[in-house]
Protein backbone atom coordinates (compact mmCIF):
# COMPACT_ATOMS: atom_id res chain seq x y z
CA UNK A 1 120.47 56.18 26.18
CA UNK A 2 118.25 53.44 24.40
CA UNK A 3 121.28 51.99 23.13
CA UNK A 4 122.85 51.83 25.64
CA UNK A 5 120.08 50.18 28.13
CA UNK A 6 119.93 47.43 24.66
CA UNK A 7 123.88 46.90 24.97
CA UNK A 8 123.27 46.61 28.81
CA UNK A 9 120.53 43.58 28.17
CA UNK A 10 122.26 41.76 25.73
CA UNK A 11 125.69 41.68 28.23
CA UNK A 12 123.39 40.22 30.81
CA UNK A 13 126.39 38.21 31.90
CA UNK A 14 128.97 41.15 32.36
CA UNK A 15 125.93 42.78 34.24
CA UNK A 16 125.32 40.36 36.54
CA UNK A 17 129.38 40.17 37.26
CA UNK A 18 129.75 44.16 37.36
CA UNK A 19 128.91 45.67 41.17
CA UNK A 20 125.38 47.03 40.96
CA UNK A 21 126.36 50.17 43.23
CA UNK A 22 128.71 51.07 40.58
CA UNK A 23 127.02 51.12 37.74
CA UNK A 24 124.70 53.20 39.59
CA UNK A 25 127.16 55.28 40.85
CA UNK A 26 127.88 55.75 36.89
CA UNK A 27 124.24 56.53 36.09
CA UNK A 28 124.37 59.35 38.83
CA UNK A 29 127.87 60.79 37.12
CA UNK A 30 126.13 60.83 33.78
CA UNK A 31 123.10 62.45 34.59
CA UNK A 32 124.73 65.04 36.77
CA UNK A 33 127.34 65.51 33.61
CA UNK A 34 124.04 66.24 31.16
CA UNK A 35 122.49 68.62 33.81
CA UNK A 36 125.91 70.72 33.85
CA UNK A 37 125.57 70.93 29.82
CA UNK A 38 121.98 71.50 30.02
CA UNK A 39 122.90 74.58 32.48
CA UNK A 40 126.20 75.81 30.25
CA UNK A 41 123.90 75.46 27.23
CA UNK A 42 121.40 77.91 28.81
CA UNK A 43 123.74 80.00 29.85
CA UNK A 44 125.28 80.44 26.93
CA UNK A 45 121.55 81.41 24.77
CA UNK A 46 120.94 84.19 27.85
């Protein structure tokens, strides 16, 4: 995730152009993505 907030500042420019609400809306689909793993993982150990 570090990386990726580093490849984010140094495309400042393709930031600024993307839609902000997207790129959130991308953010959201990640971190619902992990929290499904995070469940299946635990799962899986009970």
């Amino acid at each position: 995730m570090k990386l990726f907030i580093e490849k984010l500042v140094k495309n400042k420019g393709i930031f600024k152009i993307a839609n902000p609400l997207c790129f959130c809306v991308k953010l959201f689909k990640m971190k619902l993505r992990n929290l499904n793993k995070i469940r299946i993982i635990k799962k899986i150990k009970m």
